[in-house]
PDB file of N, CA and C in Angstrom:
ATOM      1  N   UNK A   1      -1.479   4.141  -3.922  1.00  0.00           N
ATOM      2  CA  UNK A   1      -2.245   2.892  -3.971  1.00  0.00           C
ATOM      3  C   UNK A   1      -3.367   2.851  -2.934  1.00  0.00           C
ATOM      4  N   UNK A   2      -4.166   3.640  -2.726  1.00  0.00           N
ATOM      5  CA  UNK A   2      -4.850   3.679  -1.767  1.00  0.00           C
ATOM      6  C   UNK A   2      -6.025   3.068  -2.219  1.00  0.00           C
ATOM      7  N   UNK A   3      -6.792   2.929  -3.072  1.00  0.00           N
ATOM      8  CA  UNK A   3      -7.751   2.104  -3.500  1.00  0.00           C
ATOM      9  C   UNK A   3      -7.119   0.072  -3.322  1.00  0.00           C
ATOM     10  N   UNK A   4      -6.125   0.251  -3.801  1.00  0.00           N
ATOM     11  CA  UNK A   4      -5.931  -1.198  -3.616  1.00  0.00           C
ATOM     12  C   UNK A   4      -5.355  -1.779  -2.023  1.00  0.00           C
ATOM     13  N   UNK A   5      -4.721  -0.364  -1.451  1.00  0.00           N
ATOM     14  CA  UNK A   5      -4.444  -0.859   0.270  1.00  0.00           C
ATOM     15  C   UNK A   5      -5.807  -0.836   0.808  1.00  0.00           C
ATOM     16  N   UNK A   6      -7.265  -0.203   0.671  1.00  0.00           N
ATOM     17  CA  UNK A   6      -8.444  -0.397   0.994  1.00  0.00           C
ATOM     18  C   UNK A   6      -9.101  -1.855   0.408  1.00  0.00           C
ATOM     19  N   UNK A   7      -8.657  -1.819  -0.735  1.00  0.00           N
ATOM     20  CA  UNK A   7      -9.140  -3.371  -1.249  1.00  0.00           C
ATOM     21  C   UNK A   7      -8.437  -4.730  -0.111  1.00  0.00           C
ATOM     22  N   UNK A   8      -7.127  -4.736  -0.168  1.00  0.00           N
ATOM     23  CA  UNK A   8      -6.658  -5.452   1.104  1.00  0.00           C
ATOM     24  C   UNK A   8      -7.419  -5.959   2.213  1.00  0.00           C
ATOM     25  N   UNK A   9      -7.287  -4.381   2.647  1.00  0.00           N
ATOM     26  CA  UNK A   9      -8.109  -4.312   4.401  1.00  0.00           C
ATOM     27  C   UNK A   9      -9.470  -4.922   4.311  1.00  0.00           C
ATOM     28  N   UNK A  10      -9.796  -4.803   3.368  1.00  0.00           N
ATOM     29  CA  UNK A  10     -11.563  -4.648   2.855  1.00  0.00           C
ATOM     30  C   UNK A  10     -11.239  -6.521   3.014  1.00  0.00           C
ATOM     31  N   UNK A  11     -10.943  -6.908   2.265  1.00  0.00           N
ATOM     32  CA  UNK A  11     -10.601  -8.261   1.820  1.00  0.00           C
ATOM     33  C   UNK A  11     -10.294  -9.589   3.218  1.00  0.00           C
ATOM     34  N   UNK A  12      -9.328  -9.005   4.139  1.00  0.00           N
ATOM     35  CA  UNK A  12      -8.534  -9.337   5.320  1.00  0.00           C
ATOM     36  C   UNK A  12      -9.628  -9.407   6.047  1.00  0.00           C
ATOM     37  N   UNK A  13     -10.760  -8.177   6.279  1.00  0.00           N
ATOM     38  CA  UNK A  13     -11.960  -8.652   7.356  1.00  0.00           C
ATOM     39  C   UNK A  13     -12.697 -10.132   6.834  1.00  0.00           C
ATOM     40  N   UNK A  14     -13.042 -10.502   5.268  1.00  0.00           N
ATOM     41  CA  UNK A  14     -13.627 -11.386   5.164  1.00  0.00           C
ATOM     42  C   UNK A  14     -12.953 -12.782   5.092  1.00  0.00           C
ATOM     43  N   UNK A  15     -11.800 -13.048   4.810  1.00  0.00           N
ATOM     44  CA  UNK A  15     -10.511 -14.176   4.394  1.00  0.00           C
ATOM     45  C   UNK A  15     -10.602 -14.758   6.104  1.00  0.00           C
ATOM     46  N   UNK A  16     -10.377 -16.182   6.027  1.00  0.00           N
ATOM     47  CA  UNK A  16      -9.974 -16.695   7.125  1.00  0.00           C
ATOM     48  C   UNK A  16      -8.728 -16.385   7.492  1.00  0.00           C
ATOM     49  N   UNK A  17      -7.943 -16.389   8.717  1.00  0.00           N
ATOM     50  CA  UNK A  17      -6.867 -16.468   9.086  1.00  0.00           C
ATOM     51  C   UNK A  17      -5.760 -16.968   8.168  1.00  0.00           C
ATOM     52  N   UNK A  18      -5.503 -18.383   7.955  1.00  0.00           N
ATOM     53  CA  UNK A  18      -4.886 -18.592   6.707  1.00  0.00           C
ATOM     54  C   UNK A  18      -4.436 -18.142   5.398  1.00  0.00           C
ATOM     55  N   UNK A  19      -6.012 -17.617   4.891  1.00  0.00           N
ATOM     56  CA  UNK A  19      -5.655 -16.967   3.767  1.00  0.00           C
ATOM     57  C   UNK A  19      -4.811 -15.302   3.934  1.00  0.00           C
ATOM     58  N   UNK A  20      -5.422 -15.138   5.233  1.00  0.00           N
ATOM     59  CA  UNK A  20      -4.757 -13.591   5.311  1.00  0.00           C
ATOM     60  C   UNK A  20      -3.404 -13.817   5.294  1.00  0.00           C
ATOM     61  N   UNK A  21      -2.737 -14.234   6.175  1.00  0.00           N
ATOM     62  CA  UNK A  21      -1.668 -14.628   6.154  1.00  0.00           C
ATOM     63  C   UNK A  21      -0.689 -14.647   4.683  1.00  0.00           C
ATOM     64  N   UNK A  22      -1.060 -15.469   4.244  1.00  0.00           N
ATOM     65  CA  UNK A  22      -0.586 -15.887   2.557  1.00  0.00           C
ATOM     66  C   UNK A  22      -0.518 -14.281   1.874  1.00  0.00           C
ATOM     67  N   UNK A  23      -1.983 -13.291   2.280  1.00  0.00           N
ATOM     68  CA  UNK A  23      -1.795 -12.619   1.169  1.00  0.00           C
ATOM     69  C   UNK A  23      -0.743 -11.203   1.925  1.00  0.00           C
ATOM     70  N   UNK A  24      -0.717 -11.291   2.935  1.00  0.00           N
ATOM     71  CA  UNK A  24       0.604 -10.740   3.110  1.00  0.00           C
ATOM     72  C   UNK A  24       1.853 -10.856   3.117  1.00  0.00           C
ATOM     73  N   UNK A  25       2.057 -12.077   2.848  1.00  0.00           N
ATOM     74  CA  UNK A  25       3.121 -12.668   2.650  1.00  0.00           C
ATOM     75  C   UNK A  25       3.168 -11.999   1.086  1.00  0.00           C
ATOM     76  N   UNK A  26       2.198 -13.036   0.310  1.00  0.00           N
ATOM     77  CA  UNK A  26       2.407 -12.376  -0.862  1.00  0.00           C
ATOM     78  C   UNK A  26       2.831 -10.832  -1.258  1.00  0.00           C
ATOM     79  N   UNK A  27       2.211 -10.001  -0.308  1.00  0.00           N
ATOM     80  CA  UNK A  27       2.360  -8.463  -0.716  1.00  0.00           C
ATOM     81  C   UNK A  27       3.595  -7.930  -0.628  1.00  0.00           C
ATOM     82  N   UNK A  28       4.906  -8.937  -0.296  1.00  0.00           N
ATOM     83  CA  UNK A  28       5.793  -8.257   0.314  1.00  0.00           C
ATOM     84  C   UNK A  28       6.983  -8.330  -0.557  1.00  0.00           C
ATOM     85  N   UNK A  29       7.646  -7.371  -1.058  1.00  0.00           N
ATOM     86  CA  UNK A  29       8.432  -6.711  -2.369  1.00  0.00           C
ATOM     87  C   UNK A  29       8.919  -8.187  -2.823  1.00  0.00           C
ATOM     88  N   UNK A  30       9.586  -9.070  -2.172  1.00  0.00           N
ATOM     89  CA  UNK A  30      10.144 -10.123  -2.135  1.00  0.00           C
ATOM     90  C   UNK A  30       9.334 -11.329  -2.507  1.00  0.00           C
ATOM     91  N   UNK A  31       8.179 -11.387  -2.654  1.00  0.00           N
ATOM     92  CA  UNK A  31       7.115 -11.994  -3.411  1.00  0.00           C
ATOM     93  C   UNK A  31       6.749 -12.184  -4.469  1.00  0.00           C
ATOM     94  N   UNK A  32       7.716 -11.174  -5.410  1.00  0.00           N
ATOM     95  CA  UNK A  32       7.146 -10.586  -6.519  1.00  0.00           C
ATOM     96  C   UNK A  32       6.596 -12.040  -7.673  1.00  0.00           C
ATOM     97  N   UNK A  33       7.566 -12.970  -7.622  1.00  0.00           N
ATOM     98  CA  UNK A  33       7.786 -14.114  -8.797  1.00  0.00           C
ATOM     99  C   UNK A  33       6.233 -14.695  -8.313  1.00  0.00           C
ATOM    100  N   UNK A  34       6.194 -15.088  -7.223  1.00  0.00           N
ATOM    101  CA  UNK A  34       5.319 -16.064  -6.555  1.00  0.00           C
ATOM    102  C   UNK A  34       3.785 -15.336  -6.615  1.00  0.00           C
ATOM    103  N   UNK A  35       3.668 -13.712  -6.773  1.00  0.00           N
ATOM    104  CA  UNK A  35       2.814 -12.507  -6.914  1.00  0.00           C
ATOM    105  C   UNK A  35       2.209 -13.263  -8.489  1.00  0.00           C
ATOM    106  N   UNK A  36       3.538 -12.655  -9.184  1.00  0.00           N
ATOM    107  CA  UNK A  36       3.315 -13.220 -10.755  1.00  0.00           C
ATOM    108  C   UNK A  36       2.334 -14.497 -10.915  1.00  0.00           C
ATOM    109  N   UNK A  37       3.252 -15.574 -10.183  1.00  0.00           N
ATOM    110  CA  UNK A  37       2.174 -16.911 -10.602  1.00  0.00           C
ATOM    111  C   UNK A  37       1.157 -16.625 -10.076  1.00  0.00           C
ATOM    112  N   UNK A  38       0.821 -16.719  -8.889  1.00  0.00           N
ATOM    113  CA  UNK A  38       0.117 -16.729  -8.035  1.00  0.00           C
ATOM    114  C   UNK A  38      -1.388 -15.979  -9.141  1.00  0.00           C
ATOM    115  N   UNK A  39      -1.577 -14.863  -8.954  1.00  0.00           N
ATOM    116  CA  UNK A  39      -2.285 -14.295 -10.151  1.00  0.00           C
ATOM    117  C   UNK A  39      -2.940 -14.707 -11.500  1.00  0.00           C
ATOM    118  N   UNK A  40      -1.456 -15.118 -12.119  1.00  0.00           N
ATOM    119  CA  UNK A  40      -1.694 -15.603 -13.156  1.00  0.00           C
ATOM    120  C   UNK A  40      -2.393 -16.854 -13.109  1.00  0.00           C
ATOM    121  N   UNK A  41      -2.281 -17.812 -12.128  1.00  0.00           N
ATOM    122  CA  UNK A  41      -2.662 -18.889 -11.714  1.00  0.00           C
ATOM    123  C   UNK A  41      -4.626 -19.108 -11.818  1.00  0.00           C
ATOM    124  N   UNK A  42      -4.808 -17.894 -10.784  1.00  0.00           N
ATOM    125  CA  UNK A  42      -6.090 -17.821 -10.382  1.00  0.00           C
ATOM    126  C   UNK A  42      -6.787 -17.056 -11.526  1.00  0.00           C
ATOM    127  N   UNK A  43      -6.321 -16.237 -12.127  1.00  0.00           N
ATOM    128  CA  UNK A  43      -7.190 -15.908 -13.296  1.00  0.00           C
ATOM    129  C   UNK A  43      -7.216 -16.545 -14.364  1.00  0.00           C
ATOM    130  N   UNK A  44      -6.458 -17.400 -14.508  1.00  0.00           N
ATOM    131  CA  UNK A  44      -6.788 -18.452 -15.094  1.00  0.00           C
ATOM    132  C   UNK A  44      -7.813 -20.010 -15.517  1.00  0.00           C
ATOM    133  N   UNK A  45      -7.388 -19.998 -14.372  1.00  0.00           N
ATOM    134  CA  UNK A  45      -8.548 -20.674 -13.494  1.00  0.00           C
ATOM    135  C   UNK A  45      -9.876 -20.348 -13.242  1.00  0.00           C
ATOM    136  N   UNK A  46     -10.054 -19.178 -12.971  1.00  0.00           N
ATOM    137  CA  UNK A  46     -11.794 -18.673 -13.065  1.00  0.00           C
ATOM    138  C   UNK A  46     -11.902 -18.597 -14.345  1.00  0.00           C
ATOM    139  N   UNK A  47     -11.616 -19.017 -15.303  1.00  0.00           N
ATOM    140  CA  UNK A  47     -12.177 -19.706 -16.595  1.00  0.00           C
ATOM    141  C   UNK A  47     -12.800 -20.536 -16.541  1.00  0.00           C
ATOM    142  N   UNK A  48     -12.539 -21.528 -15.566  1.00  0.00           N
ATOM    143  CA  UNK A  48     -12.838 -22.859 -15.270  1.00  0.00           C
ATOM    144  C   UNK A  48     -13.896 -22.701 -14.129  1.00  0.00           C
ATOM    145  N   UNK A  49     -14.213 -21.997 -14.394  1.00  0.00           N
ATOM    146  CA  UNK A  49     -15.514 -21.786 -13.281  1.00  0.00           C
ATOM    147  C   UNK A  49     -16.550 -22.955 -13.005  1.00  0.00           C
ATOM    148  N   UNK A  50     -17.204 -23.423 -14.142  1.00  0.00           N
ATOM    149  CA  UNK A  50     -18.132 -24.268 -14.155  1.00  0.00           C
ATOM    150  C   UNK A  50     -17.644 -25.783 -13.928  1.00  0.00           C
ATOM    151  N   UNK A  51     -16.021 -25.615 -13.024  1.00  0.00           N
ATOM    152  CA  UNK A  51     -15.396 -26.721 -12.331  1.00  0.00           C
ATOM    153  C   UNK A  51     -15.969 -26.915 -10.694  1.00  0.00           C
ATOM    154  N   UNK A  52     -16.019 -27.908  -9.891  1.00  0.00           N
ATOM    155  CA  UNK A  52     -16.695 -27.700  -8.889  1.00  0.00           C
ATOM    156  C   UNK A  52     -15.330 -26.968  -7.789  1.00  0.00           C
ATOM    157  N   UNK A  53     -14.383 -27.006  -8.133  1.00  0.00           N
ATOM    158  CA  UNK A  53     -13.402 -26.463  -7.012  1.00  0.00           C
ATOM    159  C   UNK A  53     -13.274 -25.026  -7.555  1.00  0.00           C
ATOM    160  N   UNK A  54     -12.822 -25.047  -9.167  1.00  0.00           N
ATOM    161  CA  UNK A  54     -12.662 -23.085  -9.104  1.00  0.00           C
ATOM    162  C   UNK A  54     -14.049 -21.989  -9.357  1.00  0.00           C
ATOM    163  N   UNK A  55     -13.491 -21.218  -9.229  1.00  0.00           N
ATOM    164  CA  UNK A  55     -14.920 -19.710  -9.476  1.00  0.00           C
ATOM    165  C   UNK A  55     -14.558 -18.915  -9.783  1.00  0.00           C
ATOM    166  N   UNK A  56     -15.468 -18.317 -10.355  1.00  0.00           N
ATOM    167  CA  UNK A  56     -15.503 -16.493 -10.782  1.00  0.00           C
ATOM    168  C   UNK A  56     -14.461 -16.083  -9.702  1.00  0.00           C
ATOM    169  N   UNK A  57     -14.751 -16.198  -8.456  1.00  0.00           N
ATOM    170  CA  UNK A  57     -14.356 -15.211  -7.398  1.00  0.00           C
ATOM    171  C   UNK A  57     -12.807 -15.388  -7.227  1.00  0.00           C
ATOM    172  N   UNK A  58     -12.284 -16.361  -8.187  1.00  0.00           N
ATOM    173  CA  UNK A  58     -10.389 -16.077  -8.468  1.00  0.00           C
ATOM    174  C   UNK A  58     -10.135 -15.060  -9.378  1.00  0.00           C
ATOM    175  N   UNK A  59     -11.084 -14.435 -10.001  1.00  0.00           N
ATOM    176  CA  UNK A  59     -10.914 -13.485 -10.913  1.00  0.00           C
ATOM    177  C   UNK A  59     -10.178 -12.236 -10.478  1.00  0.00           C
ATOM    178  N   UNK A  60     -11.278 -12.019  -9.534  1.00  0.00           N
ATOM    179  CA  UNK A  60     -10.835 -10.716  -8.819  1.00  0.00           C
ATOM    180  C   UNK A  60      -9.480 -10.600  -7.802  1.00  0.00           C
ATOM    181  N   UNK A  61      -9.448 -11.805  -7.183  1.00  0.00           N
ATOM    182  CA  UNK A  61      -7.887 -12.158  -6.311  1.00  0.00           C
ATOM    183  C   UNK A  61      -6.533 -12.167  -7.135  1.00  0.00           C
ATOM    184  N   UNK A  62      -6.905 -12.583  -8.385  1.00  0.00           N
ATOM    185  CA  UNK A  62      -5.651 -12.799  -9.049  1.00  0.00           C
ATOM    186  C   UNK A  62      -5.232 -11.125  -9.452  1.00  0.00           C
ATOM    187  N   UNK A  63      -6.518 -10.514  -9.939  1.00  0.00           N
ATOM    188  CA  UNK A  63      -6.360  -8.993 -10.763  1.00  0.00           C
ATOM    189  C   UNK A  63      -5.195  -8.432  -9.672  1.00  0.00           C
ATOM    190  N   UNK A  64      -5.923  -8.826  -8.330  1.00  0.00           N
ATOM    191  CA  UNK A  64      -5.569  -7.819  -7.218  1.00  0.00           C
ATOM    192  C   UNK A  64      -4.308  -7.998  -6.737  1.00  0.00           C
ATOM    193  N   UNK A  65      -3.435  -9.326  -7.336  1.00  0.00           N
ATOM    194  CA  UNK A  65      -2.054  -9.846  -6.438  1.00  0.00           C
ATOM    195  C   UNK A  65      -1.358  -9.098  -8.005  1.00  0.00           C
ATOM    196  N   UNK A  66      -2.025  -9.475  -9.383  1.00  0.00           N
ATOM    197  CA  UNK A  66      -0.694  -9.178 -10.430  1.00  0.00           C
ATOM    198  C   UNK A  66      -0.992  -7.296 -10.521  1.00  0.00           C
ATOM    199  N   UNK A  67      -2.013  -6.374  -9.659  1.00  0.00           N
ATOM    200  CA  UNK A  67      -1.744  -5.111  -9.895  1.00  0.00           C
ATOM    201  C   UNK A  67      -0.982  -4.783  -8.955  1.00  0.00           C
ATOM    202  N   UNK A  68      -0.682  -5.752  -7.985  1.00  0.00           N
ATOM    203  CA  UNK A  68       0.569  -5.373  -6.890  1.00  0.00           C
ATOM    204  C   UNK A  68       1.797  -4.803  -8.202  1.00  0.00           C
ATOM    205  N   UNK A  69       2.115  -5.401  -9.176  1.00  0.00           N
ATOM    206  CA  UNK A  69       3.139  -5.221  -9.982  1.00  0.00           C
ATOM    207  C   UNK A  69       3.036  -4.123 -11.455  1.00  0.00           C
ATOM    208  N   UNK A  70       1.803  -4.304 -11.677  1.00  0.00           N
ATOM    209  CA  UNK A  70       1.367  -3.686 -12.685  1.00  0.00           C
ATOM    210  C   UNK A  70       0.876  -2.444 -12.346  1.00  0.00           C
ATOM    211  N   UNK A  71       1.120  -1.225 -12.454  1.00  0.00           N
ATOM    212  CA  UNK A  71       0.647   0.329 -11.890  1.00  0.00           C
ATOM    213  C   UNK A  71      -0.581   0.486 -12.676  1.00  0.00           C
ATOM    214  N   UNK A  72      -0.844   0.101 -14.001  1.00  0.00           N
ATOM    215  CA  UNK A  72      -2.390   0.573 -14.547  1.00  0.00           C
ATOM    216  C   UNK A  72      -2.967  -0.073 -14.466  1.00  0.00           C
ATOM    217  N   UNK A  73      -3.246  -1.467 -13.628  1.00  0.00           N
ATOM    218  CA  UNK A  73      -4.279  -2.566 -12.826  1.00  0.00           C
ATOM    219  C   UNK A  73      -4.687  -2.086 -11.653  1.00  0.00           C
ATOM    220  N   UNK A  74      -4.114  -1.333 -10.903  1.00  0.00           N
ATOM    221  CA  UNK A  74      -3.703  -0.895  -9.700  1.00  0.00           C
ATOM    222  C   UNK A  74      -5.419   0.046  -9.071  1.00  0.00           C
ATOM    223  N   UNK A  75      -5.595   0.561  -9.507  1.00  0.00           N
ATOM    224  CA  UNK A  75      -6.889   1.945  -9.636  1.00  0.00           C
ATOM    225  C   UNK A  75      -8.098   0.818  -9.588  1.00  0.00           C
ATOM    226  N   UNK A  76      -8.293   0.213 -11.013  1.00  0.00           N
ATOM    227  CA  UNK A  76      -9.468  -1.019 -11.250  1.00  0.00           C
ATOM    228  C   UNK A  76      -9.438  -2.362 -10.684  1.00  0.00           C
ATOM    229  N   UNK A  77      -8.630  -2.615 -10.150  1.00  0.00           N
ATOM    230  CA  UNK A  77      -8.432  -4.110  -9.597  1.00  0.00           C
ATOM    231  C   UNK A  77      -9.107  -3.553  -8.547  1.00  0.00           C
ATOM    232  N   UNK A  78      -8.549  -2.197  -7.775  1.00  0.00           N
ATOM    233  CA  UNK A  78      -8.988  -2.208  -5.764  1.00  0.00           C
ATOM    234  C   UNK A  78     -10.225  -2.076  -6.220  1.00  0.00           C
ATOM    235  N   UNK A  79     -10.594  -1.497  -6.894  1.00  0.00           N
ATOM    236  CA  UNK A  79     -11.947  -1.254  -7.061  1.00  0.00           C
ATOM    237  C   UNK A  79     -13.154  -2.099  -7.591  1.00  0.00           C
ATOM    238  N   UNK A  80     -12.994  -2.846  -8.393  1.00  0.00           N
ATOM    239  CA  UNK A  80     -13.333  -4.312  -8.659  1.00  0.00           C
ATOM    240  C   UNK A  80     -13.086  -5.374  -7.014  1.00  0.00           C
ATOM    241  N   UNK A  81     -12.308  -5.250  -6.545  1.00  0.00           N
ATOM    242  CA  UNK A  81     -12.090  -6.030  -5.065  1.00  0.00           C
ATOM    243  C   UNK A  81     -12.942  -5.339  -3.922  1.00  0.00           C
ATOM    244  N   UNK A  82     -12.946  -3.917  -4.261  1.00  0.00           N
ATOM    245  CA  UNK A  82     -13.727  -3.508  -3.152  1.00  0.00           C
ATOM    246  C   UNK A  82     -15.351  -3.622  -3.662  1.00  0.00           C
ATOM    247  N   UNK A  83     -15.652  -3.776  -4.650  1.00  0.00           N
ATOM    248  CA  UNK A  83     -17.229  -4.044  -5.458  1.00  0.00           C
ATOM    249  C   UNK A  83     -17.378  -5.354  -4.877  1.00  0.00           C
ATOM    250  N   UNK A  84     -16.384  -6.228  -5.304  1.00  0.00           N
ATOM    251  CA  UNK A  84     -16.500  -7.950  -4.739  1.00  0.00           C
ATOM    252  C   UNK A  84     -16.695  -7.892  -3.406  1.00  0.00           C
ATOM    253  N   UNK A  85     -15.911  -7.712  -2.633  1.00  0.00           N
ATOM    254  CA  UNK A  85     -15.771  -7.908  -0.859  1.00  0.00           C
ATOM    255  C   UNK A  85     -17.442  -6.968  -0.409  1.00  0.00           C
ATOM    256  N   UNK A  86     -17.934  -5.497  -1.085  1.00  0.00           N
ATOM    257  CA  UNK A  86     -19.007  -5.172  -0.828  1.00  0.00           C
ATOM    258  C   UNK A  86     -20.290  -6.093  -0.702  1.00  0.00           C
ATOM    259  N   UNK A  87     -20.251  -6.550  -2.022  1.00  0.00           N
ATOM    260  CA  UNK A  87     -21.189  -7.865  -2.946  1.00  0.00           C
ATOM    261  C   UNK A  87     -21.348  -8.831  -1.313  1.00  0.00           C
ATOM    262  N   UNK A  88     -20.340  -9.366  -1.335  1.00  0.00           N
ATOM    263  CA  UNK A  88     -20.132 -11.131  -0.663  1.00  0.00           C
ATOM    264  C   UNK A  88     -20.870 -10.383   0.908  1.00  0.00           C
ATOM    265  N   UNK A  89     -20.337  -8.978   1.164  1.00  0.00           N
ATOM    266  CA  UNK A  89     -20.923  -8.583   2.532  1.00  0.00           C
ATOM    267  C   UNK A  89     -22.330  -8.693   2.496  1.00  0.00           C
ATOM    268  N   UNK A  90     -23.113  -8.214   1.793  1.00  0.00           N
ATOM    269  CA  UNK A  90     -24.385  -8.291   1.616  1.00  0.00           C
ATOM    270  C   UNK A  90     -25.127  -9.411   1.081  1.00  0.00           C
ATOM    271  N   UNK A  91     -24.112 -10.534   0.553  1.00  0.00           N
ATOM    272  CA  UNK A  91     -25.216 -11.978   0.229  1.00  0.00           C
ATOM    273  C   UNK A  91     -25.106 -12.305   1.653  1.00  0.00           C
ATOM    274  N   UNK A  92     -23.841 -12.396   2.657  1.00  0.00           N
ATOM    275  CA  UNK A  92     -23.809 -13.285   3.786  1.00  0.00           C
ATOM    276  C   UNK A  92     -24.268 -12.431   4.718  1.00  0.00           C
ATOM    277  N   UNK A  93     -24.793 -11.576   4.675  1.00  0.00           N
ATOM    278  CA  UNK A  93     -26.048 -10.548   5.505  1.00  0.00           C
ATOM    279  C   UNK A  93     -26.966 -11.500   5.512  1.00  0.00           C
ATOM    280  N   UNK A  94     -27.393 -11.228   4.115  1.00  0.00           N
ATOM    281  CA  UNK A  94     -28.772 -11.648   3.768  1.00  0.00           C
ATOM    282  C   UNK A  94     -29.099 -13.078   4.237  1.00  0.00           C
ATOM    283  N   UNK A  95     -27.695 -13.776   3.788  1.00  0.00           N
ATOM    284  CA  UNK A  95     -27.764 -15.666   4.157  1.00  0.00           C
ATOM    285  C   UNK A  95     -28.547 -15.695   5.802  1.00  0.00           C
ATOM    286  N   UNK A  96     -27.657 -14.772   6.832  1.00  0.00           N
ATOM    287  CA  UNK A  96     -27.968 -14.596   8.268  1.00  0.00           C
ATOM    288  C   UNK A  96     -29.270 -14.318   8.819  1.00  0.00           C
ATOM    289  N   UNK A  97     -29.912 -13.411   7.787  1.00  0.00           N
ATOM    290  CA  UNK A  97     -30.890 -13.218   8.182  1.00  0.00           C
ATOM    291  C   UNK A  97     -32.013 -13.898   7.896  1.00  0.00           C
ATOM    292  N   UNK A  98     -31.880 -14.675   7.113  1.00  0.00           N
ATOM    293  CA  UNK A  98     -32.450 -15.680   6.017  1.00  0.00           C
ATOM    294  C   UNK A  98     -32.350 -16.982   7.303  1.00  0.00           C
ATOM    295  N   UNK A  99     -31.254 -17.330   7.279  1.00  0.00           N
ATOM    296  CA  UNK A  99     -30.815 -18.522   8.397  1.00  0.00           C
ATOM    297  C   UNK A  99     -31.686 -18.306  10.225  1.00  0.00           C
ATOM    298  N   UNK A 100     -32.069 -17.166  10.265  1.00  0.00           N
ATOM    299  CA  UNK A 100     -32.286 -16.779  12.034  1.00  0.00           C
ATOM    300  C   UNK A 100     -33.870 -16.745  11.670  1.00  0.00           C
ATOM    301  N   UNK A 101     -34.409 -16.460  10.373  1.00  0.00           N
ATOM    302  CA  UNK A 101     -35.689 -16.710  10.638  1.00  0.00           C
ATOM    303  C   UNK A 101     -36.299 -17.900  10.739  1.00  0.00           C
ATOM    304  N   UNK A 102     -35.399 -19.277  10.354  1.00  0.00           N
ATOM    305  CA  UNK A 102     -35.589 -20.377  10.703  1.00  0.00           C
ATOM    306  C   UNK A 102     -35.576 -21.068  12.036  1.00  0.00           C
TER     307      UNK A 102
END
């Protein structure tokens, strides 16, 4: 699982404290039911995108908690998570640099 333990790490630098927390919790064998919803939950939900609380960006969180369980999600989810977490690095670059020339 090394694409999706890089997706993690990748993930953990950008997540507040809180959320990190949760998603290790989640990761842990004993999680599995709460993995299930949890997932299923959020990809669900980024359906509902054009809601003002959910987004696209549950898409990729959910892929990444239900390939904890699923072995052929596993490869494309980290990798889809590590495309996302790349992405978000470089808009909130850009936001910074955008923001300091003001």
């Amino acid at each position: 699982m090394p694409k999706l333990d890089q997706a993690y790490r990748e993930l953990e630098e950008i997540t507040p404290a809180w959320l990190t927390r949760a998603l290790r919790r989640l990761r842990k064998p004993e999680a599995r039911p709460a993995r299930l919803l949890s997932g299923t939950v959020l990809i669900l939900g980024s359906f509902f995108a054009w809601l003002p609380v959910l987004g696209i960006e549950m898409f990729p969180l959910g892929l990444l908690l239900l390939a904890e369980n699923i072995p052929f999600l596993r490869k494309p989810a980290g990798a889809l998570m590590l495309w996302f977490v790349a992405a978000f690095k470089k808009v909130r670059a850009w936001f910074r640099r955008m923001w300091q020339r003001h």
